[in-house]
PDB file of N, CA and C in Angstrom:
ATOM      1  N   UNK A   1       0.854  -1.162   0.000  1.00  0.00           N
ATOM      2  CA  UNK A   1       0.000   0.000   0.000  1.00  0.00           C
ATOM      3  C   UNK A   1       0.907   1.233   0.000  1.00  0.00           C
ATOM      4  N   UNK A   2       0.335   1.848  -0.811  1.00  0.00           N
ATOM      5  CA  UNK A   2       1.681   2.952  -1.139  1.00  0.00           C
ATOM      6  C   UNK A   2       1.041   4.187   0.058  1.00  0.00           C
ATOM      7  N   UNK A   3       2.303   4.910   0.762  1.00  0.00           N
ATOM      8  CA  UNK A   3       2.114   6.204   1.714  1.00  0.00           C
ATOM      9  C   UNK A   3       0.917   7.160   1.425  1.00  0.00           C
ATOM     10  N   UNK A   4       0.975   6.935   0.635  1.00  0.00           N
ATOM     11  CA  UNK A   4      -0.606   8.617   0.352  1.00  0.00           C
ATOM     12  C   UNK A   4      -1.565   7.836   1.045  1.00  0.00           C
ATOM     13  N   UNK A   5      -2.000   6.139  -0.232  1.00  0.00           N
ATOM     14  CA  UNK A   5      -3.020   5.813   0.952  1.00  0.00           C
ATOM     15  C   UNK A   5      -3.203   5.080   1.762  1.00  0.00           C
ATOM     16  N   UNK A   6      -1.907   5.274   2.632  1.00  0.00           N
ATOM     17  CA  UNK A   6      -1.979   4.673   3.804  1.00  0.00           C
ATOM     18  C   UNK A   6      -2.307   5.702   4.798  1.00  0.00           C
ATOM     19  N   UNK A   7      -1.853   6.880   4.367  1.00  0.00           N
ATOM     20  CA  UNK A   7      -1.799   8.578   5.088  1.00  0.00           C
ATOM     21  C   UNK A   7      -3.526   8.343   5.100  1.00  0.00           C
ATOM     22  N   UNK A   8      -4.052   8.709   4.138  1.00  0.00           N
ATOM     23  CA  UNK A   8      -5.808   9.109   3.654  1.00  0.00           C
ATOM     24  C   UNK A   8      -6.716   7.854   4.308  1.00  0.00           C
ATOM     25  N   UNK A   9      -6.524   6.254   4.562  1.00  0.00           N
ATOM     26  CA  UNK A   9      -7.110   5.989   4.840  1.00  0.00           C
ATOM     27  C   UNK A   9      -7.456   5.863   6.531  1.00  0.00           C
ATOM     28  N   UNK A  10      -5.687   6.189   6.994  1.00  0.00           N
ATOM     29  CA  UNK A  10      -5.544   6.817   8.278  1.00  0.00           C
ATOM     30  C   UNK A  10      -6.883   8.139   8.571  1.00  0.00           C
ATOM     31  N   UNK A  11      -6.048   9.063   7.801  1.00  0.00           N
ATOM     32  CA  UNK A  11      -7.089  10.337   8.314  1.00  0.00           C
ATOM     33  C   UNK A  11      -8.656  10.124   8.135  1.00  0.00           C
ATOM     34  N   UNK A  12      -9.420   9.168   7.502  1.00  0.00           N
ATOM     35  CA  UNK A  12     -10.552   8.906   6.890  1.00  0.00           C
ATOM     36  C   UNK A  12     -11.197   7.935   8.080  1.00  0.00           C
ATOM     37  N   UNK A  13     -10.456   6.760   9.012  1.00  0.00           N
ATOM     38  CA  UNK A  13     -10.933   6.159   9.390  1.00  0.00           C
ATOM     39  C   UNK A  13     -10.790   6.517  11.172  1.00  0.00           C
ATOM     40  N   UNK A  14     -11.755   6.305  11.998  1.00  0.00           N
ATOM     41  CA  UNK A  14     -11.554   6.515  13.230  1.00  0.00           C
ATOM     42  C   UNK A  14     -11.031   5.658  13.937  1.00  0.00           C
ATOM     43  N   UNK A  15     -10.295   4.414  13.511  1.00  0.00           N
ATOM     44  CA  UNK A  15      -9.838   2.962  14.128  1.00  0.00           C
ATOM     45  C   UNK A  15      -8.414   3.527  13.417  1.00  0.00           C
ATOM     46  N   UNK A  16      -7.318   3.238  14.649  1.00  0.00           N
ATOM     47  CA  UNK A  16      -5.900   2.965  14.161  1.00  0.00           C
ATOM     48  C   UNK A  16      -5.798   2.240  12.960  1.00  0.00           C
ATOM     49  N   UNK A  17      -4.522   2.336  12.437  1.00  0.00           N
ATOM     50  CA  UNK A  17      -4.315   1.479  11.087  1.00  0.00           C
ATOM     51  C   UNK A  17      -3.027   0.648  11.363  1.00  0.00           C
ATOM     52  N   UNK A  18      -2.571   0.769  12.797  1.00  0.00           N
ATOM     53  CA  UNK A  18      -1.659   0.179  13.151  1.00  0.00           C
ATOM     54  C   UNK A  18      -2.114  -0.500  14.577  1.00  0.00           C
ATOM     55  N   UNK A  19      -1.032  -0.749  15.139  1.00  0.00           N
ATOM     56  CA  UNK A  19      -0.873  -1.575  16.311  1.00  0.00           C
ATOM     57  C   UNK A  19      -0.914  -1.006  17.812  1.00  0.00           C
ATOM     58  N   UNK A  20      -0.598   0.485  17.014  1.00  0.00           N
ATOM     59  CA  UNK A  20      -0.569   1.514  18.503  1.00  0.00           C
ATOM     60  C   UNK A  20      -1.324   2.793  18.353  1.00  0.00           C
ATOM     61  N   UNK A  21      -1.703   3.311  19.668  1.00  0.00           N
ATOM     62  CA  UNK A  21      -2.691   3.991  19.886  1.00  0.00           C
ATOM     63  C   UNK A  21      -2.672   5.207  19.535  1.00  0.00           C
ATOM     64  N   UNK A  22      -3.225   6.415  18.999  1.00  0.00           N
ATOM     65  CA  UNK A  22      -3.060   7.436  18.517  1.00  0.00           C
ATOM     66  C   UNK A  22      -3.351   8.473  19.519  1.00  0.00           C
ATOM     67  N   UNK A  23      -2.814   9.593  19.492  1.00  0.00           N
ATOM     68  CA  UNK A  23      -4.030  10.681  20.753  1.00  0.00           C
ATOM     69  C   UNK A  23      -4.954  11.406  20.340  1.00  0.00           C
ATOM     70  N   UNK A  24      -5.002  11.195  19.261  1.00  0.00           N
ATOM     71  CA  UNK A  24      -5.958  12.106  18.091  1.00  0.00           C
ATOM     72  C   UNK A  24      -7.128  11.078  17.596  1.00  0.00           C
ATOM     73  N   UNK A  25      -7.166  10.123  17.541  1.00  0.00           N
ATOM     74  CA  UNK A  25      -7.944   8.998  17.919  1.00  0.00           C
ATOM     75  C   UNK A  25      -9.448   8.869  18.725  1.00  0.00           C
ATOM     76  N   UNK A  26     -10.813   8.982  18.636  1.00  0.00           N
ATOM     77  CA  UNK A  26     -11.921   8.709  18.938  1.00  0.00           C
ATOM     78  C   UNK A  26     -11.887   7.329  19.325  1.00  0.00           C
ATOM     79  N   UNK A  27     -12.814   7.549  20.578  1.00  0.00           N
ATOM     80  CA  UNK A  27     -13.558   5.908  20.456  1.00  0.00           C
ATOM     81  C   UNK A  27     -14.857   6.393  21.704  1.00  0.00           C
ATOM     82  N   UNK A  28     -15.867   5.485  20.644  1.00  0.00           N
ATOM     83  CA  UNK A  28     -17.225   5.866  21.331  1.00  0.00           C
ATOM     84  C   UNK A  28     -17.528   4.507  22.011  1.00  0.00           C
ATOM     85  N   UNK A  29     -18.525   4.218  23.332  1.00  0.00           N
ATOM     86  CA  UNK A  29     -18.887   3.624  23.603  1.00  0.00           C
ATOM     87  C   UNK A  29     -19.782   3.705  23.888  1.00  0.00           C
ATOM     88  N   UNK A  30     -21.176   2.800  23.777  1.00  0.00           N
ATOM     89  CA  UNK A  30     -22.581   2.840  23.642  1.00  0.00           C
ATOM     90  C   UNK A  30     -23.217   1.774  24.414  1.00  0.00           C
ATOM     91  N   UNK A  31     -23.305   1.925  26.000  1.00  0.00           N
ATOM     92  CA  UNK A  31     -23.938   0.547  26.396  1.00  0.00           C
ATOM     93  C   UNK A  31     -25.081   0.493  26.394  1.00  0.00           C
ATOM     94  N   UNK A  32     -25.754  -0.631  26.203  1.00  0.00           N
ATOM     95  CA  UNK A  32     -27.354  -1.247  26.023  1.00  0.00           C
ATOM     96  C   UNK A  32     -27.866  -1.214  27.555  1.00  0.00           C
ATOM     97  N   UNK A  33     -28.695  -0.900  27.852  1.00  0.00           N
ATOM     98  CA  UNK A  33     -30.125  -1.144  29.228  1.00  0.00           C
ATOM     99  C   UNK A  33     -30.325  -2.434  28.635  1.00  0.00           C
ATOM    100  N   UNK A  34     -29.425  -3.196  29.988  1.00  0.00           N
ATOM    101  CA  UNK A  34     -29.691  -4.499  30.173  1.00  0.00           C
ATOM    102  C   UNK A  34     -31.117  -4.812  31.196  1.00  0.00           C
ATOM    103  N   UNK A  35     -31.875  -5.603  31.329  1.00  0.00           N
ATOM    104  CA  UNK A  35     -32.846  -5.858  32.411  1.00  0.00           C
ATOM    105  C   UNK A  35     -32.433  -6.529  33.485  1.00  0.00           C
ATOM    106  N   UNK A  36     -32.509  -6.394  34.757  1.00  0.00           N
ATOM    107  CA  UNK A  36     -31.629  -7.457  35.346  1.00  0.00           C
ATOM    108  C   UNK A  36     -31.952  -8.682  35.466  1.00  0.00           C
ATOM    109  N   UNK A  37     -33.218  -8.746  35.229  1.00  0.00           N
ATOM    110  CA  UNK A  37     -33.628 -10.368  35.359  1.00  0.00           C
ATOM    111  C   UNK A  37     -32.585 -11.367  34.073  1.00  0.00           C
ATOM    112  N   UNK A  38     -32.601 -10.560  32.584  1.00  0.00           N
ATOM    113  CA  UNK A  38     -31.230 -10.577  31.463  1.00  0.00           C
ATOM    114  C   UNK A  38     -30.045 -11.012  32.481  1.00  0.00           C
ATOM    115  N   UNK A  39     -29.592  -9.799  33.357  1.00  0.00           N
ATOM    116  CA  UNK A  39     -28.053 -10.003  33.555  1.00  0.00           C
ATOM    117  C   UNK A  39     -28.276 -10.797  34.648  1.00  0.00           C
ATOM    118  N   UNK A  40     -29.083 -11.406  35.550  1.00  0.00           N
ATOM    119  CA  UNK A  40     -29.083 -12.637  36.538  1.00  0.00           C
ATOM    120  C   UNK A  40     -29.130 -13.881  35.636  1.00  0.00           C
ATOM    121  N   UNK A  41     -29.566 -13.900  34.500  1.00  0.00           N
ATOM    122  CA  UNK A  41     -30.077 -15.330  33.883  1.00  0.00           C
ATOM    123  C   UNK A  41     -28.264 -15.451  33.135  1.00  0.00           C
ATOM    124  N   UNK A  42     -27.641 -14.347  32.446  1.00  0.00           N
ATOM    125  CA  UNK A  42     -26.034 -14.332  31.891  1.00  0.00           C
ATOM    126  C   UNK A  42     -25.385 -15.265  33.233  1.00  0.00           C
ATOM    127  N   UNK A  43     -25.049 -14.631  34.213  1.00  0.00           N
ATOM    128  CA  UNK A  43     -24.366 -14.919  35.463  1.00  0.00           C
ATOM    129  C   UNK A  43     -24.608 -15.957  35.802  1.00  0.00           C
ATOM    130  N   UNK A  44     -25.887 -16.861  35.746  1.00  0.00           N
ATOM    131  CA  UNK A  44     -26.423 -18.123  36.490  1.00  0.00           C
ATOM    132  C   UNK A  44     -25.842 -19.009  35.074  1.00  0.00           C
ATOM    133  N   UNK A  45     -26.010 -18.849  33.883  1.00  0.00           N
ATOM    134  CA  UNK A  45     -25.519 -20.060  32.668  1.00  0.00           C
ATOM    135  C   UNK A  45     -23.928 -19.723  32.517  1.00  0.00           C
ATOM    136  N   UNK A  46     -23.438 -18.724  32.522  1.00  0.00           N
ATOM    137  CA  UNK A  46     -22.376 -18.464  31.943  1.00  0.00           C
ATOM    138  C   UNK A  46     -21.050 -18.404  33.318  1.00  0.00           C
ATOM    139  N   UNK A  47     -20.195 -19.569  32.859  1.00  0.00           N
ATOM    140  CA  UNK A  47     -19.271 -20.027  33.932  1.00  0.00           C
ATOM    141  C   UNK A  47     -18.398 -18.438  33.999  1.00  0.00           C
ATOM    142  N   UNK A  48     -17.541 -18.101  33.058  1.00  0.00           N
ATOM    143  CA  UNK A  48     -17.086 -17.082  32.760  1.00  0.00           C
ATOM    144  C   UNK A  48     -17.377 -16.289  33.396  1.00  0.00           C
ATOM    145  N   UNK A  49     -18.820 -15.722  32.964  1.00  0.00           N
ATOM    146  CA  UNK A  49     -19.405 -14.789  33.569  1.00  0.00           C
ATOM    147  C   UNK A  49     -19.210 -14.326  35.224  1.00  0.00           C
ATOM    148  N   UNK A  50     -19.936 -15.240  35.553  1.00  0.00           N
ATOM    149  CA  UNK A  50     -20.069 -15.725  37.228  1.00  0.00           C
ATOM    150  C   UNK A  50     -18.913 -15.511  37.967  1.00  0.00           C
ATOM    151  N   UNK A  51     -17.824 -16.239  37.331  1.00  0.00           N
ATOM    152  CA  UNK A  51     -16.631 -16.074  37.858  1.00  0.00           C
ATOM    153  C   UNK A  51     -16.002 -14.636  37.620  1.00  0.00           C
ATOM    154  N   UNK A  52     -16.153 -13.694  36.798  1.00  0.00           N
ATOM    155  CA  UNK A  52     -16.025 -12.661  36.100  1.00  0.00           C
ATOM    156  C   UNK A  52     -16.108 -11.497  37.514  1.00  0.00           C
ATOM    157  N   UNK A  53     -17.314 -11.932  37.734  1.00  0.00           N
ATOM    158  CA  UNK A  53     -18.602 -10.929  38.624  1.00  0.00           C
ATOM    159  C   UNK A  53     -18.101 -11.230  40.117  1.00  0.00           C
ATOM    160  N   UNK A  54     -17.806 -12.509  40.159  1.00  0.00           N
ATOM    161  CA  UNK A  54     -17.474 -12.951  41.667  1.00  0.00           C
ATOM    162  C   UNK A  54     -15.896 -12.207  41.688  1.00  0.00           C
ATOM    163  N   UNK A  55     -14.853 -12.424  41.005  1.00  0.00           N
ATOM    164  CA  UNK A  55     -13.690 -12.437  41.374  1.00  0.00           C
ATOM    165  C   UNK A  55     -13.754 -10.436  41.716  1.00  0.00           C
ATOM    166  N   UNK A  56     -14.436  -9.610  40.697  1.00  0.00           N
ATOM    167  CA  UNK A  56     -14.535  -8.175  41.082  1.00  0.00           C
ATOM    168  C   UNK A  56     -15.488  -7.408  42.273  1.00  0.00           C
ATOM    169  N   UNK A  57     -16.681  -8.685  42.311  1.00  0.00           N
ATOM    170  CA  UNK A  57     -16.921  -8.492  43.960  1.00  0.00           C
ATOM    171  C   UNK A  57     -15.999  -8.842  44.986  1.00  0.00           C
ATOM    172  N   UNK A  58     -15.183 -10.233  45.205  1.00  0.00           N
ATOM    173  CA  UNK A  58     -14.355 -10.240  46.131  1.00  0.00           C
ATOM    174  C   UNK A  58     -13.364  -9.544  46.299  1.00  0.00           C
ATOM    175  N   UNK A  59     -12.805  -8.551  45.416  1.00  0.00           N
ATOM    176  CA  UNK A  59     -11.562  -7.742  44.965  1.00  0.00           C
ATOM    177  C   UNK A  59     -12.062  -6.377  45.136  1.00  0.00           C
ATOM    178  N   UNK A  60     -13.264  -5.631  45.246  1.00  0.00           N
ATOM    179  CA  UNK A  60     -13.891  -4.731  45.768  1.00  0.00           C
ATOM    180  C   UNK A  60     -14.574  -4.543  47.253  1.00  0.00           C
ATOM    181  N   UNK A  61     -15.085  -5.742  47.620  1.00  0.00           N
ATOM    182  CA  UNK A  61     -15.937  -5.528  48.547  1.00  0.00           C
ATOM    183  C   UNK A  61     -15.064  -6.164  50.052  1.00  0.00           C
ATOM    184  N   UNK A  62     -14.583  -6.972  49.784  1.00  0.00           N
ATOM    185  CA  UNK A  62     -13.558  -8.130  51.008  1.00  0.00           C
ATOM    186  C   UNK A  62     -14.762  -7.977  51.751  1.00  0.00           C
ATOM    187  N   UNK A  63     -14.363  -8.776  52.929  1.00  0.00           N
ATOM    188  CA  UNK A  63     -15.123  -8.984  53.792  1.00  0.00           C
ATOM    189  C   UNK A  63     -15.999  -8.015  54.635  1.00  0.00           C
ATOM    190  N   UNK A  64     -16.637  -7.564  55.391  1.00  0.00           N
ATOM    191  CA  UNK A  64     -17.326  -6.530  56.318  1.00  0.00           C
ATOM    192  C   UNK A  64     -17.005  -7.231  57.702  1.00  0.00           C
ATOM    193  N   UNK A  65     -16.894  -6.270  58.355  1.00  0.00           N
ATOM    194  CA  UNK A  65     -17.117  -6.293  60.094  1.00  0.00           C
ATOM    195  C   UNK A  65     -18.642  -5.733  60.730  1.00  0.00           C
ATOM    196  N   UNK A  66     -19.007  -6.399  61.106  1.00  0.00           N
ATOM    197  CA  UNK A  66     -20.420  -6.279  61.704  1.00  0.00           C
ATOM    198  C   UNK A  66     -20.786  -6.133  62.851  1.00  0.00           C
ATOM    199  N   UNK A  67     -21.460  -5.388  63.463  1.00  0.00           N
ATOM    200  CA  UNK A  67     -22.280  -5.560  64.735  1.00  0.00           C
ATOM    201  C   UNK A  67     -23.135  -5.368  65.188  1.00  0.00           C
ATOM    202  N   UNK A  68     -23.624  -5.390  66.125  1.00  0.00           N
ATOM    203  CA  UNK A  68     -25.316  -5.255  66.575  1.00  0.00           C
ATOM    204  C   UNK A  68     -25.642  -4.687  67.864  1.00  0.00           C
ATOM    205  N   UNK A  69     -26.676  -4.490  68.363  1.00  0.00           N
ATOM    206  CA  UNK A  69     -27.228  -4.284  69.311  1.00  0.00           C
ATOM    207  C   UNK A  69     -27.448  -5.535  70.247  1.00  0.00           C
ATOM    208  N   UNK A  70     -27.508  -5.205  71.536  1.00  0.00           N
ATOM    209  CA  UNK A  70     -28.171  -6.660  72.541  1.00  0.00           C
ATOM    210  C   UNK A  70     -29.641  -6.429  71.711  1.00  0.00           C
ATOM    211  N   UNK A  71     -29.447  -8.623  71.644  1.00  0.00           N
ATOM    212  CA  UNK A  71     -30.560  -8.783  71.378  1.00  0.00           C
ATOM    213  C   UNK A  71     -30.941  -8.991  69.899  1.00  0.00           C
ATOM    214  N   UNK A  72     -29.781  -8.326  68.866  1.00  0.00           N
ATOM    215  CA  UNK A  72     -29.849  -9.024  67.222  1.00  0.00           C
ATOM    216  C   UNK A  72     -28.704  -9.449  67.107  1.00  0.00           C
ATOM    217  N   UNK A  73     -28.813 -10.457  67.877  1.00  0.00           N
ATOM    218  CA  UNK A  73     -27.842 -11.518  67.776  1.00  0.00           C
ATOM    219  C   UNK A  73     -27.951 -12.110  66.154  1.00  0.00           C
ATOM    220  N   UNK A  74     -29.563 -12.859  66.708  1.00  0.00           N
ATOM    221  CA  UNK A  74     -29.626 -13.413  64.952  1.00  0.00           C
ATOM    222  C   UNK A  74     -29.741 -12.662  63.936  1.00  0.00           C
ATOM    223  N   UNK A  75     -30.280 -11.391  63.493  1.00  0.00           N
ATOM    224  CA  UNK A  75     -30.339 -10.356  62.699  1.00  0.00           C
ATOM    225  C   UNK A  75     -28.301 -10.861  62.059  1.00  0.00           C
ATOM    226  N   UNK A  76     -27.597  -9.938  63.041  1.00  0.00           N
ATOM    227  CA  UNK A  76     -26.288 -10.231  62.902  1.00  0.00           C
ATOM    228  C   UNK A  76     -25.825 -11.271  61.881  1.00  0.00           C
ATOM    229  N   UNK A  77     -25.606 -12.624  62.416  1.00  0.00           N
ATOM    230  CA  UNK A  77     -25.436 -13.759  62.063  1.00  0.00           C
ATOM    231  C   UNK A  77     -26.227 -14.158  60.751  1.00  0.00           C
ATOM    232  N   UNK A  78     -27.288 -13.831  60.411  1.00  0.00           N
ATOM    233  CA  UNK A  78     -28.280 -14.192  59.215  1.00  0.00           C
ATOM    234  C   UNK A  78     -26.960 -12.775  58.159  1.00  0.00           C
ATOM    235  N   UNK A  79     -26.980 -12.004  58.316  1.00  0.00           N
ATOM    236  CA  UNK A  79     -26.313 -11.206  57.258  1.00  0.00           C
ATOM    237  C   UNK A  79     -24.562 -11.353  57.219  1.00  0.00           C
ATOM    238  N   UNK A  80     -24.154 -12.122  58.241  1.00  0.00           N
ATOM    239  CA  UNK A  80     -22.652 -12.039  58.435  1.00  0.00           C
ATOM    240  C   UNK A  80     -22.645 -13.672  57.567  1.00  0.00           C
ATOM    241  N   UNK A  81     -23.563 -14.519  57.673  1.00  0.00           N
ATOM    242  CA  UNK A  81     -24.013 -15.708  56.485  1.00  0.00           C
ATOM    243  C   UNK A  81     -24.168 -15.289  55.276  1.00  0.00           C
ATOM    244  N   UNK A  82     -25.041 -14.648  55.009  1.00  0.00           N
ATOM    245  CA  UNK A  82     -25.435 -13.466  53.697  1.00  0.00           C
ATOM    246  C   UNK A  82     -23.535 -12.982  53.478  1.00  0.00           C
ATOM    247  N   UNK A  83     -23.481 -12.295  53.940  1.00  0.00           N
ATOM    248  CA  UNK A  83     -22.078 -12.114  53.440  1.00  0.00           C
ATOM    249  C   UNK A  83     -20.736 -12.817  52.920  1.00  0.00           C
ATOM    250  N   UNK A  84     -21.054 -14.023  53.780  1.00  0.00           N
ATOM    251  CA  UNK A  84     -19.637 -15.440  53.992  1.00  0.00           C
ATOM    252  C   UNK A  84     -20.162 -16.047  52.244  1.00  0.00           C
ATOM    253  N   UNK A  85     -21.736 -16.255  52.033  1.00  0.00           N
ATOM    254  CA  UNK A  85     -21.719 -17.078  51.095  1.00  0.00           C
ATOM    255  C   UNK A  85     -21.707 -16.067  49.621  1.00  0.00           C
ATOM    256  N   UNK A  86     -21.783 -14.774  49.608  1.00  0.00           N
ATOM    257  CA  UNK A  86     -21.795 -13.822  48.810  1.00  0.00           C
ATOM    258  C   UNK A  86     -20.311 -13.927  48.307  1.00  0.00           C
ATOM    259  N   UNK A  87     -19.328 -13.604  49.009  1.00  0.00           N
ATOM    260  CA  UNK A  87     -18.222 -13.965  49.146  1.00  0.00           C
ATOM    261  C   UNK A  87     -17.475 -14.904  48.016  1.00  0.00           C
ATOM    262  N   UNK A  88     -17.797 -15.965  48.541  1.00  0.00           N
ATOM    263  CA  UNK A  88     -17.577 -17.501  48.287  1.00  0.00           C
ATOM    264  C   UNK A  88     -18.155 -17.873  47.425  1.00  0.00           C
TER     265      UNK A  88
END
């Protein structure tokens, strides 16, 4: 491909024509309104996925420290469960 149009199809196209990144360079991104009942049903079939979602919850969220009042003992324990298996 001879320099002119390699120059013109450069300036013409908004995608590099090479391997490295330009600073003059666009890039649009357009995400879709997923439903969540959609993105629970992705996560529950898709191993990838799941694991995807889990490894950036455990890497964001770590564990919590919890406590309570006398008397929600179980309150406590029901969400410090909620949490262990969220986790995991």
């Amino acid at each position: 491909m001879s320099k002119t149009v390699r120059k013109l199809k450069e300036l013409l196209s908004t995608a590099p024509t090479s391997g490295s990144a330009r600073p003059d360079g666009y890039t649009f991104f357009e995400t879709e309104d997923i439903p969540l009942s959609q993105v629970m049903s992705l996560y529950d079939r898709d191993p990838t996925c799941k694991s995807s979602v889990d490894l950036l919850a455990a890497s964001t969220v770590k564990r919590f420290y919890t406590t309570c009042a006398l008397g929600q003992e179980k309150a406590k324990e029901a969400v410090d469960d909620f949490n262990a298996e969220a986790i995991h």
